[in-house]
Protein backbone atom coordinates (compact mmCIF):
# COMPACT_ATOMS: atom_id res chain seq x y z
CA UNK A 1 130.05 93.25 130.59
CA UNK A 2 132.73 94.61 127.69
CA UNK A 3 133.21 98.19 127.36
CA UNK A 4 131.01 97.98 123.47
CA UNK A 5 128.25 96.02 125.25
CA UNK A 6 127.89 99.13 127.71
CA UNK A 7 128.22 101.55 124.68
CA UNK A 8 125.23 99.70 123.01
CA UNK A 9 123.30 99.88 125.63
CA UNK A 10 123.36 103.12 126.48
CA UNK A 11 119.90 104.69 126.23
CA UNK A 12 122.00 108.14 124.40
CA UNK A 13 124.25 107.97 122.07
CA UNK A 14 128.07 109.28 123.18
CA UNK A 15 128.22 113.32 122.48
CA UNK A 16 131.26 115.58 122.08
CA UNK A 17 130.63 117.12 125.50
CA UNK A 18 130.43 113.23 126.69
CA UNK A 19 134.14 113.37 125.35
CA UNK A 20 135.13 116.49 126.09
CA UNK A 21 133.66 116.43 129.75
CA UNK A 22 135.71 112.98 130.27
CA UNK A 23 139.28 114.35 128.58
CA UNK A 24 139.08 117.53 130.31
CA UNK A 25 139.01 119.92 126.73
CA UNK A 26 136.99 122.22 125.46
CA UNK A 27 134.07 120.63 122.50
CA UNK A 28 135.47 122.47 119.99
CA UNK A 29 138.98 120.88 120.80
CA UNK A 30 137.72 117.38 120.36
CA UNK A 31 135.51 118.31 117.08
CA UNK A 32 138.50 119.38 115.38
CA UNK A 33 140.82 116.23 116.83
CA UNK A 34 137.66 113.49 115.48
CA UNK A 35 137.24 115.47 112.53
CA UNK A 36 138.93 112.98 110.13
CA UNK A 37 138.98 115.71 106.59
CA UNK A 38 141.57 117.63 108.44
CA UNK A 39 145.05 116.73 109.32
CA UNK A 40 145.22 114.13 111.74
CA UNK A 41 147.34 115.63 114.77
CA UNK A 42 149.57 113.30 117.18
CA UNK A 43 149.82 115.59 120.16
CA UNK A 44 149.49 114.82 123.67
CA UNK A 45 146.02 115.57 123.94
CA UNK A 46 145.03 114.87 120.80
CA UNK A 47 145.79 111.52 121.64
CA UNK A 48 143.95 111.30 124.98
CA UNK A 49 141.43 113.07 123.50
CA UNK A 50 141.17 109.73 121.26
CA UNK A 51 141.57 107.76 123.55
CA UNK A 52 138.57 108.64 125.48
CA UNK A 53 136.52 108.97 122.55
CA UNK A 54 137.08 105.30 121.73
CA UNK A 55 137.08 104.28 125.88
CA UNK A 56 133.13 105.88 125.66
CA UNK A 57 132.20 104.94 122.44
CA UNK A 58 132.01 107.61 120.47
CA UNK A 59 130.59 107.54 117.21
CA UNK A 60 131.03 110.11 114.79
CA UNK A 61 127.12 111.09 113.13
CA UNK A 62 127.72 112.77 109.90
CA UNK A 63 124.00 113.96 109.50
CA UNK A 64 124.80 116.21 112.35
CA UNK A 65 127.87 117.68 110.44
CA UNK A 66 126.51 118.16 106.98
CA UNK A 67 123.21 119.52 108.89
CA UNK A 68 126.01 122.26 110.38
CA UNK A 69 127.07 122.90 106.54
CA UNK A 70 123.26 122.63 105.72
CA UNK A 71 123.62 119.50 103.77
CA UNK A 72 122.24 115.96 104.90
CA UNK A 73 123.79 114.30 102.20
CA UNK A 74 120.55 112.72 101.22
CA UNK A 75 118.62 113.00 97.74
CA UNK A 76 114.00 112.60 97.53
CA UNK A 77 113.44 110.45 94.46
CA UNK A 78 109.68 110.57 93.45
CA UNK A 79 108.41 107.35 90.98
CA UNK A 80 104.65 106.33 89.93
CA UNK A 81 104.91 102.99 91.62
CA UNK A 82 107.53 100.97 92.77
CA UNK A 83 105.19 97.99 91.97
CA UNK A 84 106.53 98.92 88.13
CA UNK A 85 109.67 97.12 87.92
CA UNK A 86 110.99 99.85 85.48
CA UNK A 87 110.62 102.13 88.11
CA UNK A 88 111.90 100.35 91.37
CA UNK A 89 115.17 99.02 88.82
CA UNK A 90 115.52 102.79 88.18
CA UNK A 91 115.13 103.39 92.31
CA UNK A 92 117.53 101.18 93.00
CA UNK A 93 120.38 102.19 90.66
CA UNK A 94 120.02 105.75 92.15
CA UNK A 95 120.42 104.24 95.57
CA UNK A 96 123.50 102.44 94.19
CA UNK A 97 124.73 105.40 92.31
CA UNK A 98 124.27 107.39 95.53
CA UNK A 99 125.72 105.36 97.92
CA UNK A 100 128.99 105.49 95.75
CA UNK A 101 129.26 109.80 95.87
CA UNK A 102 127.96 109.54 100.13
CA UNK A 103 124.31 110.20 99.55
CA UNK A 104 121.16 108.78 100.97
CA UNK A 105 118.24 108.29 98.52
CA UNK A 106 114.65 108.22 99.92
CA UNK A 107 111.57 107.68 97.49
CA UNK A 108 107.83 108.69 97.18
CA UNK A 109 105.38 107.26 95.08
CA UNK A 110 102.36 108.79 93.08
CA UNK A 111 100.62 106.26 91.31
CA UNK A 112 100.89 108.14 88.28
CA UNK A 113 98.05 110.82 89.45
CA UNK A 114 98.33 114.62 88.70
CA UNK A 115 99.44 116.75 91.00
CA UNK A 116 100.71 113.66 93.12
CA UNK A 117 104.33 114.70 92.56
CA UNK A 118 103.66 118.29 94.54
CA UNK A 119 102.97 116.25 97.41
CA UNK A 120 105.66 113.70 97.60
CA UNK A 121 108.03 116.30 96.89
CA UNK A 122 106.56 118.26 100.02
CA UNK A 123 106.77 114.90 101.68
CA UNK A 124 110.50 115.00 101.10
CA UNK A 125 111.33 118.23 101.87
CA UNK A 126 110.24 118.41 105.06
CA UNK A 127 112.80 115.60 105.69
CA UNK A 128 115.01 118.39 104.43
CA UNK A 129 116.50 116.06 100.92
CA UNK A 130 119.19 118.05 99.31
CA UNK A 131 117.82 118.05 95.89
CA UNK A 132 114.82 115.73 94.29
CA UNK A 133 115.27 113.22 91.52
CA UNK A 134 111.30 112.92 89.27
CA UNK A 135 110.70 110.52 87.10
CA UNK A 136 106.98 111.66 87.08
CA UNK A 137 107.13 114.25 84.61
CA UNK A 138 104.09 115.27 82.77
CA UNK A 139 104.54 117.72 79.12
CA UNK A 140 102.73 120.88 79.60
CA UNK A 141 102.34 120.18 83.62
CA UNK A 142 104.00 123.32 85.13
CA UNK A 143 105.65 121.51 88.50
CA UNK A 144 109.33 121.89 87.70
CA UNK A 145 109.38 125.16 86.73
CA UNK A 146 107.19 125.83 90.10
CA UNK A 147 110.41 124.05 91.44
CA UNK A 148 112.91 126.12 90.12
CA UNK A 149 111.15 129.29 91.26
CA UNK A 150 111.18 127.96 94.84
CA UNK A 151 115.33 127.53 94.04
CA UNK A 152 114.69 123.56 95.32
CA UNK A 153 117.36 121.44 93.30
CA UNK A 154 116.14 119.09 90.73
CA UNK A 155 116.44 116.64 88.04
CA UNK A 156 114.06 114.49 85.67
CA UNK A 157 114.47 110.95 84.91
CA UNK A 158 113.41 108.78 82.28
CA UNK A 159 110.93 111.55 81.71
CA UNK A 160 111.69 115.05 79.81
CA UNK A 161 109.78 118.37 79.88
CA UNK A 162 112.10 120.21 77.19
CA UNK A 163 113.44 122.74 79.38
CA UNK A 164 114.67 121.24 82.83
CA UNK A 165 118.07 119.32 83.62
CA UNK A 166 116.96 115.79 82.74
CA UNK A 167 118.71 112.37 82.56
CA UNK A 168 117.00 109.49 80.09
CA UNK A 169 116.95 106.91 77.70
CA UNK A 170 117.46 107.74 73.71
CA UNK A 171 113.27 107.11 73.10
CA UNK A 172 113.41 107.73 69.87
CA UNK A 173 116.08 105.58 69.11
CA UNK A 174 114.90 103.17 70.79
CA UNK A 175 111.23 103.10 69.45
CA UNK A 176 113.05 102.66 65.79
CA UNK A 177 115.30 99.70 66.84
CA UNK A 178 112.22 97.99 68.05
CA UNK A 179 110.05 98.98 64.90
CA UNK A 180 113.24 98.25 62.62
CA UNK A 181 113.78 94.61 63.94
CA UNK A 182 110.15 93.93 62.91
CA UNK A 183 110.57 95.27 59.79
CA UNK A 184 113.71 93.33 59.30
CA UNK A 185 111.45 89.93 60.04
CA UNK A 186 109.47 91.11 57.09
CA UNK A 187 106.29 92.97 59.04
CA UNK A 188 104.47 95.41 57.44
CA UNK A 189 101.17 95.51 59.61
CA UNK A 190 103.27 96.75 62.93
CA UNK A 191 101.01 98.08 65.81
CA UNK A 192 101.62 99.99 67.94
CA UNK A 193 100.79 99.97 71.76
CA UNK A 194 101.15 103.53 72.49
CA UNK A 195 101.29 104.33 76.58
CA UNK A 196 100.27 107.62 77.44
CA UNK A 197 100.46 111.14 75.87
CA UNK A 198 101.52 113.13 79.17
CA UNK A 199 104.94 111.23 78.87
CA UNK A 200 107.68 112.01 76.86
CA UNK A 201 108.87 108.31 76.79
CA UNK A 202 105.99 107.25 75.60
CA UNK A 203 105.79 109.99 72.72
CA UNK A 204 109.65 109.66 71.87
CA UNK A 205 109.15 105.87 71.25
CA UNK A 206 106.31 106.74 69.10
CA UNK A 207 107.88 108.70 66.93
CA UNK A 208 110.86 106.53 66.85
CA UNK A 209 107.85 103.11 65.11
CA UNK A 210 107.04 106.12 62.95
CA UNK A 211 110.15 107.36 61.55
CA UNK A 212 111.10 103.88 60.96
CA UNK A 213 107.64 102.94 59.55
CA UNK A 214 108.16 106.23 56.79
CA UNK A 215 112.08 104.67 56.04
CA UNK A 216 110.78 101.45 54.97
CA UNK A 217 108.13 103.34 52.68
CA UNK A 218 104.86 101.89 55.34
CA UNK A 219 101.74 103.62 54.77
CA UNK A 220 100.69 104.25 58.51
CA UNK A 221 97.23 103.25 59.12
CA UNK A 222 96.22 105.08 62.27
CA UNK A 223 94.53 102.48 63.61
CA UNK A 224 97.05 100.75 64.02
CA UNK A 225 98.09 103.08 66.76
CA UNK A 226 96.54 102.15 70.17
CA UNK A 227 96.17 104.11 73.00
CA UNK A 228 96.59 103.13 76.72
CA UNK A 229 98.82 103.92 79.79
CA UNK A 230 102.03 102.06 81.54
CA UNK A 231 99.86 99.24 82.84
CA UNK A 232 99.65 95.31 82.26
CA UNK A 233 95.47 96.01 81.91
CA UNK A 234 95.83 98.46 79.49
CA UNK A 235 98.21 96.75 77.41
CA UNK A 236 95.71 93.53 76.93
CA UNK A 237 92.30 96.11 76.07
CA UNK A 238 95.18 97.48 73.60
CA UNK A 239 96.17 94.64 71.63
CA UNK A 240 92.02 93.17 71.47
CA UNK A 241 91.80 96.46 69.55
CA UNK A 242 94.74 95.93 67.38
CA UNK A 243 93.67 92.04 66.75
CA UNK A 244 90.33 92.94 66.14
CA UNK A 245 91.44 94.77 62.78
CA UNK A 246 90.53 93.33 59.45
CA UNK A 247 93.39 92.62 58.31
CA UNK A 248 95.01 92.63 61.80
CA UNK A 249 98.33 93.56 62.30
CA UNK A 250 101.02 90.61 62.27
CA UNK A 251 103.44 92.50 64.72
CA UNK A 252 102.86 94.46 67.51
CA UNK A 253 105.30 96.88 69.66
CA UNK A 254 104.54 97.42 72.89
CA UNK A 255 105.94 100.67 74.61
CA UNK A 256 106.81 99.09 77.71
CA UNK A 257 107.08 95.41 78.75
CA UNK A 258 103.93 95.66 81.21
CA UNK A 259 101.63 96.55 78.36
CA UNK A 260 103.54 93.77 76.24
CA UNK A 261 102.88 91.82 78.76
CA UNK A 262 99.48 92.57 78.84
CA UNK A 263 99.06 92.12 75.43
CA UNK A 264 100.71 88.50 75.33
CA UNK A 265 97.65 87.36 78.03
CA UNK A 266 95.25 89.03 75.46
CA UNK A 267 96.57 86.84 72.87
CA UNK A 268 96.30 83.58 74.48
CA UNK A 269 92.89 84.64 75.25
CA UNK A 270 92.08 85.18 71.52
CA UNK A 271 93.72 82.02 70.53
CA UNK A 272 96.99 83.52 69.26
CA UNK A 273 100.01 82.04 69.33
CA UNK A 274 103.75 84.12 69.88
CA UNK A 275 105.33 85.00 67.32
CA UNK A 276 103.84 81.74 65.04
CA UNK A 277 100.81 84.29 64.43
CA UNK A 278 101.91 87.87 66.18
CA UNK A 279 105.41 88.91 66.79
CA UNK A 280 105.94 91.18 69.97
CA UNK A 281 108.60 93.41 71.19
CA UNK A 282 108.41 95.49 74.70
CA UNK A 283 110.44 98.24 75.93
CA UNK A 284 112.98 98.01 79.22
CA UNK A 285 113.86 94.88 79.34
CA UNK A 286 112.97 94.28 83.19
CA UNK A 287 113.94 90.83 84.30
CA UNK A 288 111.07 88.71 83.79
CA UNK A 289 110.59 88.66 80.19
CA UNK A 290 113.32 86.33 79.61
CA UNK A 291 111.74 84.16 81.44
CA UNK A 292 108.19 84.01 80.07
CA UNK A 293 106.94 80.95 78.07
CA UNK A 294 108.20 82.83 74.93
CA UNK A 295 111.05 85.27 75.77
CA UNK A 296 110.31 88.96 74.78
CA UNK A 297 112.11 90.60 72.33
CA UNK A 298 112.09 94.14 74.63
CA UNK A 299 114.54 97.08 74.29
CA UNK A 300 117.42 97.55 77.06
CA UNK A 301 117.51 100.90 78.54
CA UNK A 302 120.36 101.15 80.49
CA UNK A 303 119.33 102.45 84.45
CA UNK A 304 122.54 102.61 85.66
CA UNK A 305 123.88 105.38 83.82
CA UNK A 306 120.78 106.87 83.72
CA UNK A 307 120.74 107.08 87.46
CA UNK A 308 124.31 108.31 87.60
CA UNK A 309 124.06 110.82 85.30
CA UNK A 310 121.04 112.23 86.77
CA UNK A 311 122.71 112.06 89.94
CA UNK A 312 125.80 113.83 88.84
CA UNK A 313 123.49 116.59 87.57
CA UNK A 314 121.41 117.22 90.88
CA UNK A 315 125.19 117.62 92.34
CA UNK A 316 127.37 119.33 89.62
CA UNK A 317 124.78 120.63 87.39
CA UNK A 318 125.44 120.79 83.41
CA UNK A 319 128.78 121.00 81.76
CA UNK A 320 127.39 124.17 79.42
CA UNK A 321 123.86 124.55 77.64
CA UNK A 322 124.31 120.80 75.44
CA UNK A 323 125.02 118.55 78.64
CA UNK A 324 121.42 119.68 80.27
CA UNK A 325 119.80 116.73 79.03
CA UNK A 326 122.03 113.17 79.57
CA UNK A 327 120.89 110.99 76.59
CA UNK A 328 121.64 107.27 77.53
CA UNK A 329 121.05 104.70 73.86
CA UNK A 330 119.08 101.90 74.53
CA UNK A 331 119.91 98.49 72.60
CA UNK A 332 117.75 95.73 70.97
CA UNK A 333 117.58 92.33 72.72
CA UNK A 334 115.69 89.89 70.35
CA UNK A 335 114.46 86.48 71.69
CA UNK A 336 111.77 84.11 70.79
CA UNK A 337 108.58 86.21 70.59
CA UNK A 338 110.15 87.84 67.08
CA UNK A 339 109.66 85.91 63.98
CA UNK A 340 109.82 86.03 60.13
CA UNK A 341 105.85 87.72 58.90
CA UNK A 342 103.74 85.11 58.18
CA UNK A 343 103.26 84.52 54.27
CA UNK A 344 99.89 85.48 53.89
């Protein structure tokens, strides 16, 4: 048997006083010869010391180190649902985005309840994260500022409160792009599938169909504005509302691409064709509406630099009062379920 099959066996993992015991030094002697950030030395005993370090199979653990400098180097990110592929695309660029500054990134899901977030936060805190990333953010819910009091590190994502360090997409922005295209095609009866109040996505790419809607001189009718939350359910009950208007609106924007999804199965259903008698647009772009039947026109929102920036903040924390909130601009990626209004 090979000296690394005997190290991988080994029912404990090679210590310092393993080393230390087997060289003959003291363990402080062999932490500072193995500890690569300083100045590598080429002594006499450094060099045995070395040497028996790589004869046992030593293996440096850098939890144990940062734990000594009470870091772990590891970052709690807290989502609804990873089964919402905005969400686990957002998960997995801060994973990414971690992995390239040293960190860890473990996640906890809420499903979107109240009060969830206080207990996957707990969750990861007692496996002692350095900081928490949220993209569960509720206006008017009190949780980050019952954060801050504790002093535990922490950023939003994708969602805003107003007042805490936050990383997201331009909402606004990109609620007008979306409204604008339709308007472009000629639409003037644009719904509007809302998501929910509590988040500030949701709201900023409302405003964004309504500031557009006032620039091209639309008289809003406000029932053209459907409620609902992130889900592909909600997004179908949504649009039967909108298509059950007299006259019913020729375009519809969905705030996200599960509820435009939702609303595309709620059209067949009626009898409705995409875009020959409703044009749709969604919001994130998430890899499987350009491949539906009829490609969704949906808004890009770009997760990577939303997850770096967020992470940056967690680390460094703002560049002055203006760089608490990262604002990230979406773009407009038209496909086949846009088209021109119909003529009547």
């Amino acid at each position: 048997m090979t000296q690394d099959q005997q190290t991988r066996l080994r029912a404990t993992p090679v210590t310092l006083l393993d080393v230390a015991a087997a060289a003959g030094v003291s363990k402080s002697t062999v932490s500072r010869v193995l500890d690569e950030r300083l100045p590598r030395s080429e002594n006499a005993t450094a060099r045995r010391v070395r040497q028996v370090a790589a004869e046992l199979g030593y293996v440096r653990d850098p939890s144990a180190s940062n734990l000594r400098r009470g870091k772990t180097m590891t970052i709690g990110v807290v989502v609804p649902r990873l089964t919402d592929t905005a969400m686990a695309m957002l998960y997995e660029a801060l994973a990414h985005a971690g992995r390239r500054s040293g960190h860890f990134t473990i996640v906890a899901t809420t499903d979107d309840e109240p009060d969830a977030d206080r207990t996957a936060a707990e969750a990861l805190l007692q496996r002692r994260v350095d900081g928490l990333i949220l993209s569960t953010a509720r206006l008017g819910d009190d949780f980050p500022s019952e954060l801050a009091a504790s002093g535990v590190p922490y950023v939003l994502a994708l969602r805003s409160d107003g007042h805490s360090l936050a990383s997201v997409g331009d909402d606004e922005l990109g609620g007008y792009l979306a409204t604008r295209h339709l308007l472009d095609l000629g639409h003037r009866r644009i719904g509007l599938i809302a998501g929910p109040e509590y988040a500030s996505s949701a709201r900023g790419r409302g405003e964004g169909y309504r500031r557009a809607m006032a620039e091209a001189g639309v008289d809003l009718n406000p029932a053209w504005v459907a409620a609902s939350t992130f889900g592909i359910d909600a997004g179908a009950q949504a649009a039967r509302e909108l298509m059950s208007l007299d006259p019913r609106p020729t375009a519809v924007f969905a705030v996200n691409d599960n509820t435009a999804v939702g609303a595309f199965s709620a059209f067949e259903s009626l009898g409705l064709s995409v875009p020959e008698d409703v044009s749709l647009v969604g919001y994130n772009d998430i890899p499987i509406v350009s491949h539906l039947p009829t490609p969704l026109t949906s808004v890009r929102v770009p997760f990577d630099q939303i997850a770096s920036a967020a992470l940056e903040l967690l680390i460094s924390g703002p560049q002055g009062e203006s760089g608490r909130v990262r604002v990230a601009p979406p773009t407009l990626i038209p496909r086949r379920s846009t088209a021109s209004a119909p003529a009547n």
